[in-house]
Structures are given as C-alpha cells and as structure tokens.
N, C-alpha and C. Protein backbone atom coordinates (compact mmCIF):
# COMPACT_ATOMS: atom_id res chain seq x y z
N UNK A 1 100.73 65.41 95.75
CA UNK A 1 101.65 66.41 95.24
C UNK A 1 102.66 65.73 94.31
N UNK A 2 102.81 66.27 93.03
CA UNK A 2 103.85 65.63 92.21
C UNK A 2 104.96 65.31 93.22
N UNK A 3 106.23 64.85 92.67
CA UNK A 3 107.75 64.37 93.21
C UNK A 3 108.24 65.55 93.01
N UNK A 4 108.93 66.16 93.75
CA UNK A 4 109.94 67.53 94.51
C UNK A 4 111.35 66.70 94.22
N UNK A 5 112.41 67.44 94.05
CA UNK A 5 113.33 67.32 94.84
C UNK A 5 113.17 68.30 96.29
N UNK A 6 114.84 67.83 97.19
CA UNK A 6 114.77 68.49 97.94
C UNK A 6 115.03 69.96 97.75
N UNK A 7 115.85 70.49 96.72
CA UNK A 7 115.80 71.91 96.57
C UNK A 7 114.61 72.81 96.21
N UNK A 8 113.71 71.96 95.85
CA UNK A 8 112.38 72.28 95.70
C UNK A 8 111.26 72.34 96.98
N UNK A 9 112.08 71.37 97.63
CA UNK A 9 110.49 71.59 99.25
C UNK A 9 111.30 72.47 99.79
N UNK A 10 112.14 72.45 99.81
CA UNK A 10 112.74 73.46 101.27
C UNK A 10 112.09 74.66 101.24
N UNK A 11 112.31 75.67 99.62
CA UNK A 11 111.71 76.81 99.99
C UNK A 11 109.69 76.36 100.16
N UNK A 12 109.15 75.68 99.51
CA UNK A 12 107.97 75.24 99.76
C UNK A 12 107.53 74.75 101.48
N UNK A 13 108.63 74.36 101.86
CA UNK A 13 108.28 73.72 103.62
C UNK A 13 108.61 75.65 104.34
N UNK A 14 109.42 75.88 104.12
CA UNK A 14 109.64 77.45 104.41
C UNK A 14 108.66 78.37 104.59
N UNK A 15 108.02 78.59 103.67
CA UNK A 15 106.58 79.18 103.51
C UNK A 15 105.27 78.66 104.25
N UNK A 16 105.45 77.71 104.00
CA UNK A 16 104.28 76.73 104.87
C UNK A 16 104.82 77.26 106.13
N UNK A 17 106.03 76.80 106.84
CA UNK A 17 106.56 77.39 108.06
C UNK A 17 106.11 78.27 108.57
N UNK A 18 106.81 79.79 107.85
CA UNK A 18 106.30 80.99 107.89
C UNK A 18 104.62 81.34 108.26
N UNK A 19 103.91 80.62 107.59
CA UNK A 19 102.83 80.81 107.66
C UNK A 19 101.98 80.22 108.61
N UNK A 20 102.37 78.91 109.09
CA UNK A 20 102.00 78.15 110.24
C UNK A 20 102.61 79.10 112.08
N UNK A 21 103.87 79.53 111.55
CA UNK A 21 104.58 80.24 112.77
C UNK A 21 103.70 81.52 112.89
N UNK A 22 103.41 82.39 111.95
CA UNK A 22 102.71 83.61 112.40
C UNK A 22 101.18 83.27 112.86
N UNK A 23 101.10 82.07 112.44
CA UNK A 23 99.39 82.02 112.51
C UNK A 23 98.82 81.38 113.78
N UNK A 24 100.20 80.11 114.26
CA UNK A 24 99.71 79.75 115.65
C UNK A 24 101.13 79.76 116.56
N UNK A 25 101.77 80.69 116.02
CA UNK A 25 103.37 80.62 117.10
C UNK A 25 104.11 79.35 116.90
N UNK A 26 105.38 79.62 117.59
CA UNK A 26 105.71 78.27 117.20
C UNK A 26 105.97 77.43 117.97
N UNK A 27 105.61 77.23 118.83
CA UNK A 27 104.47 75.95 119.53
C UNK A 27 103.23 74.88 118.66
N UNK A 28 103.39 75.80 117.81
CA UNK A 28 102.06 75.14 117.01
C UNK A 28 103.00 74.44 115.68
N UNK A 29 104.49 75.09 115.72
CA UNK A 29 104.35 75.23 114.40
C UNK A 29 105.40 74.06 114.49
N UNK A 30 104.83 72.38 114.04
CA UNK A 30 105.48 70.53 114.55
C UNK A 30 105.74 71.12 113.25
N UNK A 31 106.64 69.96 112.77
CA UNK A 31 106.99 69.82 111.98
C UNK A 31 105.66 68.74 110.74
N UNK A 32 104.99 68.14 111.61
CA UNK A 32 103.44 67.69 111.06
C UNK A 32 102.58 68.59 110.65
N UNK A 33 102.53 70.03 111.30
CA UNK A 33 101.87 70.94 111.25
C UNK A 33 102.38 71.76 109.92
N UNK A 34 103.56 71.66 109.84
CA UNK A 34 104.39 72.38 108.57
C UNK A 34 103.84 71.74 107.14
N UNK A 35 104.13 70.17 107.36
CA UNK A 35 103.99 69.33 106.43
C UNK A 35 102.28 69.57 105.73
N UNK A 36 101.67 69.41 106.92
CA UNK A 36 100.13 69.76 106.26
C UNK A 36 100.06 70.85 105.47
N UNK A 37 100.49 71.90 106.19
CA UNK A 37 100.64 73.37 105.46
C UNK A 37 100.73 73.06 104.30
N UNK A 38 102.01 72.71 103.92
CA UNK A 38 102.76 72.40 102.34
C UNK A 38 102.08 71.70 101.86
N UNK A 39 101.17 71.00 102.56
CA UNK A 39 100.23 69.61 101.36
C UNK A 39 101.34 68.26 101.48
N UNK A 40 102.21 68.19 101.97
CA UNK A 40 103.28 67.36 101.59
C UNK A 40 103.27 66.49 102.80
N UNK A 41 103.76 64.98 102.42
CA UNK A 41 103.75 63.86 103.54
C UNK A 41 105.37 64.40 104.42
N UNK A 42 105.19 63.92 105.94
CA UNK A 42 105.79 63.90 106.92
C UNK A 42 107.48 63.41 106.62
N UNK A 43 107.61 62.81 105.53
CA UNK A 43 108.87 62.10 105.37
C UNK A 43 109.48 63.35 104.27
N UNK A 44 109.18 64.20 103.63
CA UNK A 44 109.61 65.21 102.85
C UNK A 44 110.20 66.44 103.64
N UNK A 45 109.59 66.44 104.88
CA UNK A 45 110.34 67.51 105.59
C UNK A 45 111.90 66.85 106.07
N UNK A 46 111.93 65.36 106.28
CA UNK A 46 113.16 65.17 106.84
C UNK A 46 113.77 64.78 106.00
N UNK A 47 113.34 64.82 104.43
CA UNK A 47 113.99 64.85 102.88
C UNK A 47 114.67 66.12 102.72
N UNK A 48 114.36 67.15 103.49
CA UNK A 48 115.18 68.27 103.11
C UNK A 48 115.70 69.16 103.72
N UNK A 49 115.16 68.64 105.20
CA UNK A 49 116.13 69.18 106.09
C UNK A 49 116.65 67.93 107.12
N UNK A 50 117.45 68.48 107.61
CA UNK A 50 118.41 67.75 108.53
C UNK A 50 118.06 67.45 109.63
N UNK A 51 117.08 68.87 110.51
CA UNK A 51 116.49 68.65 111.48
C UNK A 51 115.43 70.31 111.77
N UNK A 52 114.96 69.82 113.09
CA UNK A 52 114.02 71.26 112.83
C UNK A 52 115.45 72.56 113.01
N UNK A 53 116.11 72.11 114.13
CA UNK A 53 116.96 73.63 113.83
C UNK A 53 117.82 73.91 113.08
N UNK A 54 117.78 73.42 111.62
CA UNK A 54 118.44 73.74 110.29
C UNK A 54 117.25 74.35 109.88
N UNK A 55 116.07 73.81 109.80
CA UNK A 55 114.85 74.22 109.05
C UNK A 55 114.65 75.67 109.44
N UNK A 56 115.10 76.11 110.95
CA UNK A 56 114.57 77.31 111.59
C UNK A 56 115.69 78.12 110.84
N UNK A 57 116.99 77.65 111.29
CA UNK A 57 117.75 78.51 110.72
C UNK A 57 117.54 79.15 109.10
N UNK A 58 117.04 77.86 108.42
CA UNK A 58 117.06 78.58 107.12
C UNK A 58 115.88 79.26 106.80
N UNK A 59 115.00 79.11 107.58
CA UNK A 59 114.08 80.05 107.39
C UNK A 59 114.01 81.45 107.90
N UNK A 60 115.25 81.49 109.04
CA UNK A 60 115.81 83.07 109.23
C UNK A 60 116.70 84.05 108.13
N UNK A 61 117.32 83.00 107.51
CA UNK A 61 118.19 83.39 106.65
C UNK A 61 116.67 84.14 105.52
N UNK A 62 116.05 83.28 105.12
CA UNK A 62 115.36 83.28 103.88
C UNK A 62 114.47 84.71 104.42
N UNK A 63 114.07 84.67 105.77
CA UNK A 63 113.44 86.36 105.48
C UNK A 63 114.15 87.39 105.45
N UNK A 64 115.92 87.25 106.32
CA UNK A 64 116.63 88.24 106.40
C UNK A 64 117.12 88.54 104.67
N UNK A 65 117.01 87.51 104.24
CA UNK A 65 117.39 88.16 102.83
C UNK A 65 116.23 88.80 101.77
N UNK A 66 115.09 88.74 102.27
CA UNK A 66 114.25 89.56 101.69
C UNK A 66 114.38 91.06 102.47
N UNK A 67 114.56 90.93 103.21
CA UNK A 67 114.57 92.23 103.91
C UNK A 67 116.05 93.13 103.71
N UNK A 68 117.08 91.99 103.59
CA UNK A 68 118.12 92.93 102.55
C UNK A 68 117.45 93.55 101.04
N UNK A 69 116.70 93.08 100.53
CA UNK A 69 116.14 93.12 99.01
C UNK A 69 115.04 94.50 99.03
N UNK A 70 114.48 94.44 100.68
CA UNK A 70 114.01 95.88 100.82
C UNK A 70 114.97 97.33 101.35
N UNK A 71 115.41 97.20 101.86
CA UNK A 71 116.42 98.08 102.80
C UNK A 71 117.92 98.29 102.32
N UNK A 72 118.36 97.54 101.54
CA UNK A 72 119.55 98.44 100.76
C UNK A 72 119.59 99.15 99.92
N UNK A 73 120.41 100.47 99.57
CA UNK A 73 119.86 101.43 99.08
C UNK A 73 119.72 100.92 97.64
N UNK A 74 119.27 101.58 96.78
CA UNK A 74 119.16 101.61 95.43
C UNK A 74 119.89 102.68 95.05
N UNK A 75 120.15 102.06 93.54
CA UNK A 75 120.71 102.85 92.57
C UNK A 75 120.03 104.40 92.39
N UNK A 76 118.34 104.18 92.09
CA UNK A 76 117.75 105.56 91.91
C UNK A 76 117.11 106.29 93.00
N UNK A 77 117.91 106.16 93.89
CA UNK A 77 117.52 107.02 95.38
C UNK A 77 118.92 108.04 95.23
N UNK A 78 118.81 109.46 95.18
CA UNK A 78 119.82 110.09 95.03
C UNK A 78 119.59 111.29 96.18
N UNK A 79 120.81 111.81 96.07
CA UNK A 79 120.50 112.65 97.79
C UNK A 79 121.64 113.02 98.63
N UNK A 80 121.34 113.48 99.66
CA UNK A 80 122.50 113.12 100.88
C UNK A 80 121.79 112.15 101.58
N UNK A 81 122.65 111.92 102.59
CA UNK A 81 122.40 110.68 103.01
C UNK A 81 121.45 110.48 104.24
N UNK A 82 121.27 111.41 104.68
CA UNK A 82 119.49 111.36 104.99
C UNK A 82 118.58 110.58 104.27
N UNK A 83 118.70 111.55 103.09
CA UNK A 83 117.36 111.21 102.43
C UNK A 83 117.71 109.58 101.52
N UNK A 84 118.66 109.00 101.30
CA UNK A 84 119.28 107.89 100.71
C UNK A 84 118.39 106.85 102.04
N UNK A 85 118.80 107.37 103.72
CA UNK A 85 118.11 106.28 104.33
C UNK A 85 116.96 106.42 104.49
N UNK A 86 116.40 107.35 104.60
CA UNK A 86 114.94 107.59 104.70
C UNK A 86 114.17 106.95 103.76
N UNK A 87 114.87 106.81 102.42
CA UNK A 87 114.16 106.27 100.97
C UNK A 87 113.91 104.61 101.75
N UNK A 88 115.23 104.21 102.09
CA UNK A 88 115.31 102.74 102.53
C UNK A 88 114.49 102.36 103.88
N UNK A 89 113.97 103.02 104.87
CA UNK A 89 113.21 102.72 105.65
C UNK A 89 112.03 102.62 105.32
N UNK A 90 111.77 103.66 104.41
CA UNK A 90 110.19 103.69 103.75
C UNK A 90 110.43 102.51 102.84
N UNK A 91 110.92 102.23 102.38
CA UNK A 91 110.90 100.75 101.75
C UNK A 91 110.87 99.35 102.39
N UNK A 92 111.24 99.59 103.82
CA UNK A 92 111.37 98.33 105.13
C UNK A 92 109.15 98.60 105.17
N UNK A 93 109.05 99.70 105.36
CA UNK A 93 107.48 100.16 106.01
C UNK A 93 106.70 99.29 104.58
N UNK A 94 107.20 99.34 103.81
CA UNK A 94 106.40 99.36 103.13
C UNK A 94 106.80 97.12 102.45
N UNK A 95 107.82 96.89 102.63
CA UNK A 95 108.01 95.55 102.97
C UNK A 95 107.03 95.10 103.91
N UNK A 96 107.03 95.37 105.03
CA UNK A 96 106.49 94.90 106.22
C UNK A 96 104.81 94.99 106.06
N UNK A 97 104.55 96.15 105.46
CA UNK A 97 103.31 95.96 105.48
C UNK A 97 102.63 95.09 104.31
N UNK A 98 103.59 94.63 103.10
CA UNK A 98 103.48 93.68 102.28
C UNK A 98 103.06 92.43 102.75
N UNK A 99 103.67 92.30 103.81
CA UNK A 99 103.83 90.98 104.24
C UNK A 99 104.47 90.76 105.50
N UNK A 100 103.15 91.37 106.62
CA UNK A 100 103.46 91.37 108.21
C UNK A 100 103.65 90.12 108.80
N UNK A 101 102.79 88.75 108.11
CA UNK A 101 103.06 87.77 108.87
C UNK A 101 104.62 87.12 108.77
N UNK A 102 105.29 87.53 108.05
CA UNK A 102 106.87 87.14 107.99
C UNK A 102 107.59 87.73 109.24
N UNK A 103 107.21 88.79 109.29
CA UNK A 103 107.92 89.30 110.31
C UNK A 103 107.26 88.96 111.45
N UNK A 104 106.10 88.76 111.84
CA UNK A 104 105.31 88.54 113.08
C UNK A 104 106.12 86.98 113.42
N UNK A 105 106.37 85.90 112.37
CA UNK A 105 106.79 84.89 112.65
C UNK A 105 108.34 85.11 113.22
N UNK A 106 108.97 85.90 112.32
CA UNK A 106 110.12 86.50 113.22
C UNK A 106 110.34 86.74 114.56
N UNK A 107 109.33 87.89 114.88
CA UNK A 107 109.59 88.01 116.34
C UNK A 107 108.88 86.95 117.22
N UNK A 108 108.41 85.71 116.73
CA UNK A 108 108.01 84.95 117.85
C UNK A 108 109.08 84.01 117.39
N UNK A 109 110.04 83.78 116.74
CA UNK A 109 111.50 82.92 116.49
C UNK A 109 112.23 83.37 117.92
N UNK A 110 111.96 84.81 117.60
CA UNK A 110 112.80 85.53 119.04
C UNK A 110 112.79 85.24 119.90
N UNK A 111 111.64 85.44 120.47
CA UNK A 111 111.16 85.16 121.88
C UNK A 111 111.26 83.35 122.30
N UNK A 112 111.09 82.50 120.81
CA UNK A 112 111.12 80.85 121.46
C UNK A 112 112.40 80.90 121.56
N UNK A 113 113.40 81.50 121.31
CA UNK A 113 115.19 81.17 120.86
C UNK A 113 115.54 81.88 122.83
N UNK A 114 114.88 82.84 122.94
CA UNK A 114 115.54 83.74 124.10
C UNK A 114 114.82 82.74 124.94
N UNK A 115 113.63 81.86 125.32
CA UNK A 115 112.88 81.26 126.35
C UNK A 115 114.17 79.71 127.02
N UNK A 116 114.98 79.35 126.11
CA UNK A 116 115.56 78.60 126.56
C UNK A 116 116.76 79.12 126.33
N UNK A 117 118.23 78.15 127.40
CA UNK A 117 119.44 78.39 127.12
C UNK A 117 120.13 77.54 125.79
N UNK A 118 119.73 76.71 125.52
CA UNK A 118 120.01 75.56 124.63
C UNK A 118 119.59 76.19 122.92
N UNK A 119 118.26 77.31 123.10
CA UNK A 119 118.07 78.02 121.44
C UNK A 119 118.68 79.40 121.82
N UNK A 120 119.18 80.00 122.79
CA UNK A 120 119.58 81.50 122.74
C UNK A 120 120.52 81.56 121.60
N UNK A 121 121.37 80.84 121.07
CA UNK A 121 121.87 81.00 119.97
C UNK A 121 121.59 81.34 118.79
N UNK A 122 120.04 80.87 118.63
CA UNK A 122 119.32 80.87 117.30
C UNK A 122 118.75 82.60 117.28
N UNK A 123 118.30 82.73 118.61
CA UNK A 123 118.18 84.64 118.79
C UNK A 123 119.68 85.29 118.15
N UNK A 124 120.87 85.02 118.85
CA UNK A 124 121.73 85.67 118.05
C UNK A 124 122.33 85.33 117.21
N UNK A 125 121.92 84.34 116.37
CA UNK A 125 122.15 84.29 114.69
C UNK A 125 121.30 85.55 114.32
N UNK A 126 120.67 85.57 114.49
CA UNK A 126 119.18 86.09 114.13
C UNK A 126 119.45 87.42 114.42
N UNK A 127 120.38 88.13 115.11
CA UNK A 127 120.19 89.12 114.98
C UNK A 127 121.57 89.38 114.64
N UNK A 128 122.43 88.99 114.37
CA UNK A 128 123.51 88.92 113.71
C UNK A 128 123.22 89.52 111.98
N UNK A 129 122.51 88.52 111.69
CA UNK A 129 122.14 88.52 110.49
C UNK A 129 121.87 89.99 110.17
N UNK A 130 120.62 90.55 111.25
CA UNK A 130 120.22 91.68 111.09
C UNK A 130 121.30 92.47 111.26
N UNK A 131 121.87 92.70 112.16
CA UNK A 131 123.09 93.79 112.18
C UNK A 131 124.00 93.42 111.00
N UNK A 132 124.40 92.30 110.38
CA UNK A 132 125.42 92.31 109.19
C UNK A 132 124.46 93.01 107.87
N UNK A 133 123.14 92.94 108.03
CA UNK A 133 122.34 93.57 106.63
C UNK A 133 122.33 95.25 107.06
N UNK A 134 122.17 95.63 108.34
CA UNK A 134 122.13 96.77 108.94
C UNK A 134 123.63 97.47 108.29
N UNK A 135 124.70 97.39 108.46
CA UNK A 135 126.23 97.35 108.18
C UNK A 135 126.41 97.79 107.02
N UNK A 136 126.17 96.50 106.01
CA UNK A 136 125.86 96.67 104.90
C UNK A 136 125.34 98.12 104.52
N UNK A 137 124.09 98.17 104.37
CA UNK A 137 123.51 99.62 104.02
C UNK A 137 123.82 100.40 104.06
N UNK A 138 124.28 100.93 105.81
CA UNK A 138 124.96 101.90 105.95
C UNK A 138 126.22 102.13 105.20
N UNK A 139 127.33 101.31 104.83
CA UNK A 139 128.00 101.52 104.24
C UNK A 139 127.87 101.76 103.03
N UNK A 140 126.93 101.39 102.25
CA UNK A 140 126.73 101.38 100.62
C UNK A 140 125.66 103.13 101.00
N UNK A 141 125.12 103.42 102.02
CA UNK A 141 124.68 105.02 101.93
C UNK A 141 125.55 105.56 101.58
N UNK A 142 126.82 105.48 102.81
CA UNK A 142 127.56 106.45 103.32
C UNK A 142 128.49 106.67 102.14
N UNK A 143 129.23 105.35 101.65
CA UNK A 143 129.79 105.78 100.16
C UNK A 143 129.18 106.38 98.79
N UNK A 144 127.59 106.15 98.75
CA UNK A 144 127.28 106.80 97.76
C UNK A 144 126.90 108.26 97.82
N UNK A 145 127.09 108.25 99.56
CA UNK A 145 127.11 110.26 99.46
C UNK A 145 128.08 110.43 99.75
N UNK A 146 128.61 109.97 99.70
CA UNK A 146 130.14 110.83 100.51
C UNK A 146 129.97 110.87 101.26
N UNK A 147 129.81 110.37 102.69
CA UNK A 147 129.93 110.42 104.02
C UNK A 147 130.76 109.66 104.68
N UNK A 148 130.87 109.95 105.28
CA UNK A 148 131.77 109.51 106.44
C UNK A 148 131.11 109.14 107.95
N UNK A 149 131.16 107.74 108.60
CA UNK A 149 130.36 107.51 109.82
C UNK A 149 131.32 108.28 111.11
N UNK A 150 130.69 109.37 111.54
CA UNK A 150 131.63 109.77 112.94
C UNK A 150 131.42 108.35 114.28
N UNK A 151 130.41 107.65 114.15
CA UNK A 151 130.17 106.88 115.00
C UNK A 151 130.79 106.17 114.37
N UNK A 152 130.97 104.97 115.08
CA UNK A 152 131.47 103.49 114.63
C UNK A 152 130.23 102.86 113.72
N UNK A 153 130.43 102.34 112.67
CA UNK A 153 129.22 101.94 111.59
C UNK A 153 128.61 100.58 112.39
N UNK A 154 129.31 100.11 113.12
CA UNK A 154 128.48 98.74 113.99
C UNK A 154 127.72 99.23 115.11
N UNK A 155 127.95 100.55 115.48
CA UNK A 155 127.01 101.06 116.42
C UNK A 155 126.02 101.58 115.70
N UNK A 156 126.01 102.17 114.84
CA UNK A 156 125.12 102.87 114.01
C UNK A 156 124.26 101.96 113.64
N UNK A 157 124.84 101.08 113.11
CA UNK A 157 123.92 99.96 112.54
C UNK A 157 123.21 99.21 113.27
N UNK A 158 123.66 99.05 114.69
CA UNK A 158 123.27 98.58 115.90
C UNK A 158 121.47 99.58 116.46
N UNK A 159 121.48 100.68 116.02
CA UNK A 159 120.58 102.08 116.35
C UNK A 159 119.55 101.99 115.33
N UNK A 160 120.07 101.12 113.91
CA UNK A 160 119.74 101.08 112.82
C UNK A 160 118.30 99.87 113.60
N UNK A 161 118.59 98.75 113.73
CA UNK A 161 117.87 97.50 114.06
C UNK A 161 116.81 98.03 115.10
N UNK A 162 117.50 98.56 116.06
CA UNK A 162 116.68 99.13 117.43
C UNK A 162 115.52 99.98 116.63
N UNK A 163 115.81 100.45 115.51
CA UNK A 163 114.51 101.72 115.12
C UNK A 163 113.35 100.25 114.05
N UNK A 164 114.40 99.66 113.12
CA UNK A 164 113.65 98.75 112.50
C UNK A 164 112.77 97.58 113.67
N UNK A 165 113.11 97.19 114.74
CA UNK A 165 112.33 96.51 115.79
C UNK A 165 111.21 97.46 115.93
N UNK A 166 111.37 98.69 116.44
CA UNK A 166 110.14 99.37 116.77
C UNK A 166 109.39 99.54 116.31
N UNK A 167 109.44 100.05 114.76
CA UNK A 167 108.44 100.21 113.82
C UNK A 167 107.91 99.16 114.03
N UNK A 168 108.65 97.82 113.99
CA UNK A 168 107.95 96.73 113.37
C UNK A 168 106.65 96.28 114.27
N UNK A 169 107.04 96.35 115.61
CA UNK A 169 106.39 95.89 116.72
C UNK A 169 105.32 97.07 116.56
N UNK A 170 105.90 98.03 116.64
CA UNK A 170 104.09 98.87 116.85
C UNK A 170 103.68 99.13 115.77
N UNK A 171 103.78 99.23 114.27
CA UNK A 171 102.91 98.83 113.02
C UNK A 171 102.12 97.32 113.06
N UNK A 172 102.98 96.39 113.56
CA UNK A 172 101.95 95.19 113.62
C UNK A 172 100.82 95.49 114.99
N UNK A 173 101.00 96.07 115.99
CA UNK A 173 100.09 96.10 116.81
C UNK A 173 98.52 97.13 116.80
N UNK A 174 99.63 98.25 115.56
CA UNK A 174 98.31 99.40 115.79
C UNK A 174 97.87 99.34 114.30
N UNK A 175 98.90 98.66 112.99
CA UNK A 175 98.26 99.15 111.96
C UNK A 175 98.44 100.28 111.22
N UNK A 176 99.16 100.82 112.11
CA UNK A 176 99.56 102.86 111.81
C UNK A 176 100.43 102.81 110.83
N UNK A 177 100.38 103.35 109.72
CA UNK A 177 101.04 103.74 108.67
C UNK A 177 101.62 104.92 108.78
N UNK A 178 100.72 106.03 109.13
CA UNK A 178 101.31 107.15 109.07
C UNK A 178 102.57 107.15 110.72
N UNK A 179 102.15 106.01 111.52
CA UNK A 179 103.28 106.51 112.13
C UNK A 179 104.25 105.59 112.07
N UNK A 180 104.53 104.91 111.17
CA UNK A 180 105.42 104.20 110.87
C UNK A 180 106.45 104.83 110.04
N UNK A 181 105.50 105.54 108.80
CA UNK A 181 106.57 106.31 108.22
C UNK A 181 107.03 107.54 108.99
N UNK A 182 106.37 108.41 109.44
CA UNK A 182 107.20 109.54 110.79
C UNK A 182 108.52 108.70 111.10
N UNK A 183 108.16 107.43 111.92
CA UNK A 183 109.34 106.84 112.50
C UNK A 183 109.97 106.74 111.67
N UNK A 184 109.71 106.38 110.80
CA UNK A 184 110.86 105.97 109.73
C UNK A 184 111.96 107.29 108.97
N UNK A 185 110.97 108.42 109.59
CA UNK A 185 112.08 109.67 108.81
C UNK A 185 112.87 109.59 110.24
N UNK A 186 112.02 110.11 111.15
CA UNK A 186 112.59 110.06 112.52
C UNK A 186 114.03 109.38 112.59
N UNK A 187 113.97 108.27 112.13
CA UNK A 187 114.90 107.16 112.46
C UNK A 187 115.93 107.59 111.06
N UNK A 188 115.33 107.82 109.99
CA UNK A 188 116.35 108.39 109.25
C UNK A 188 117.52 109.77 109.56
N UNK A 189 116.78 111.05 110.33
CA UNK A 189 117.06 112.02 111.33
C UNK A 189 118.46 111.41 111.65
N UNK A 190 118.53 110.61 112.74
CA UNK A 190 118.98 110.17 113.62
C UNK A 190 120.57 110.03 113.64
N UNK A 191 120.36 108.96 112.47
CA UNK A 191 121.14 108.10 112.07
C UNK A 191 122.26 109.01 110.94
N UNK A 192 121.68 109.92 110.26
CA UNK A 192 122.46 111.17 109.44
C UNK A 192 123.35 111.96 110.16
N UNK A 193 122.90 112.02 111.39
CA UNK A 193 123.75 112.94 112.49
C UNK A 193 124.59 111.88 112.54
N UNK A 194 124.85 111.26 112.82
CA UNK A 194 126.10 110.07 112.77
C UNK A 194 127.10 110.33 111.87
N UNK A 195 126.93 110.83 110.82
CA UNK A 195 127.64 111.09 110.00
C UNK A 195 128.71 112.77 109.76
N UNK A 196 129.51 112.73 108.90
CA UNK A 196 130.12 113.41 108.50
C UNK A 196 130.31 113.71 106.69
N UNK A 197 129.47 114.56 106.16
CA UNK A 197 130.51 114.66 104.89
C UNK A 197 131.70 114.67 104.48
N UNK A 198 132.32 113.95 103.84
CA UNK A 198 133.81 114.19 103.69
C UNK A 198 134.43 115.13 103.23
C-alpha cells in the first residue's frame, strides 16, 4: 500500500473495522484482523490510533454522523411536522437499508460495551450521541413548523431512538421494507402528538 498519513488510515482502518465488526462481531474484530481488512501492516493501526478504545470510539462517532446526514430534516421537506418527521425516518429506512452492515456493527458495539463494567461507558457514549442527534432534529422540525414540544424534547427524543432501535433490529432480521416504513410513519404518528402548534 502506498505511504498514508495518519489522517488518511484512520478513516481507511474505520471501514475495514466496520466491516470486519458486522461480518464476524467484535470478538473477531483484533486489531490484526482490522489491519488485514485495510491491506495495511499492523504498525499503521497504532500510527493512528492511540489505542483500540479511541479506534472504537471514533468509529461510533463516524457512523453517528452519517446517520445525522440521514435523519435531519431537510430544507425541501415542507409540511407540518408530522410529515417533516416522517420524511426523516423514511430517510433513516432507507440509510439503513443502504448500508445494514454499519448498523449491524453498531448494535454488536452495544452489546460488547454493556457485557462488561469497565466498556459500559462506551454503550453510553453511544447512545448519547444518538439522543444528542435525536434532539437535534426534533428541534430543527419543531422550529421549521412552528411547533412547539408539549413533552420535554429529551424525552421525545428519547421515544425518538427507542422507535429508530426497533426498526433497525427487525428490518435487519426480517428484511421487511414495507414494515419498516409503516413503522416509520407509525413512529412519525407518535412523536407529532408531542407537539403543539404555536
């Protein structure tokens, strides 16, 4: 492989990551195992990261911010605010099914972070993240319709994650499209009643 800098492997060891984590969990997924992925020798992973749980971390960051890039509203989604989130869930459905093994590697981040006391932290970065992108949205809906949250927007947004987990888990298990998007109005439903026009 030509010479990298390090701002150059990281997102390259990332991907390899990603792709090693959905494919054999991450048990499988050494940091040798990464390196092969990438094509790249064993001494380039500790060229650009610090250690594996910087590497994990930034590879939570790096999907949660694609998944901000799906799920905040857009400019040409117009509406009340139903239909503003509904646009944005169908855009999570349709992320996810772009590219399930990102998220499949996700929820097995979860489950290795929750199995010990020493990574439970890395679970709630991790879902931190998600509830601060959750937050987000809702607020950039609610101001572009005029709404107003009668709930607290961290609970909402909190209801927000709980619907995005579900889809996610039972579209990767069954494949179902059509009931992913149902859920996804469903979950749009929901979350509108929360609200108030101003």
């Amino acid at each position: 492989m030509a010479r990298m800098s390090a701002a150059e492997r990281r997102p390259a060891l990332i991907e390899a990551g990603l792709r090693v984590i959905a494919r054999e969990g991450i048990a499988g997924a050494s940091t040798r195992a990464i390196v092969a992925e990438a094509g790249m020798k064993l001494a380039s992973f500790h060229y650009a990261f610090e250690s594996r749980d910087a590497f994990l971390d930034e590879l939570i960051a790096t999907v949660v911010a694609r998944e901000a890039s799906a799920v905040l509203p857009v400019d040409e989604v117009e509406g009340d605010l139903r239909s503003v989130l509904e646009a944005g869930l169908l855009r999570y459905v349709d992320h996810l099914r772009a590219d399930p093994q990102h998220e499949q590697a996700m929820l097995e981040l979860t489950q290795y972070a929750l199995r010990a006391p020493d990574r439970h932290p890395l679970a709630v970065a991790q879902y931190a993240r998600y509830a601060e992108l959750a937050e987000q949205a809702l607020e950039i809906a609610a101001e572009r319709t005029g709404t107003t949250w009668r709930t607290p927007v961290a609970q909402a947004a909190a209801v927000l994650v709980a619907f995005t987990d579900g889809i996610t888990m039972t579209w990767l298990v069954h494949r179902d499209d059509a009931v992913a998007v149902a859920t996804a109005r469903a979950a749009a439903d929901a979350l509108a009643r929360m609200a108030d026009p101003r």
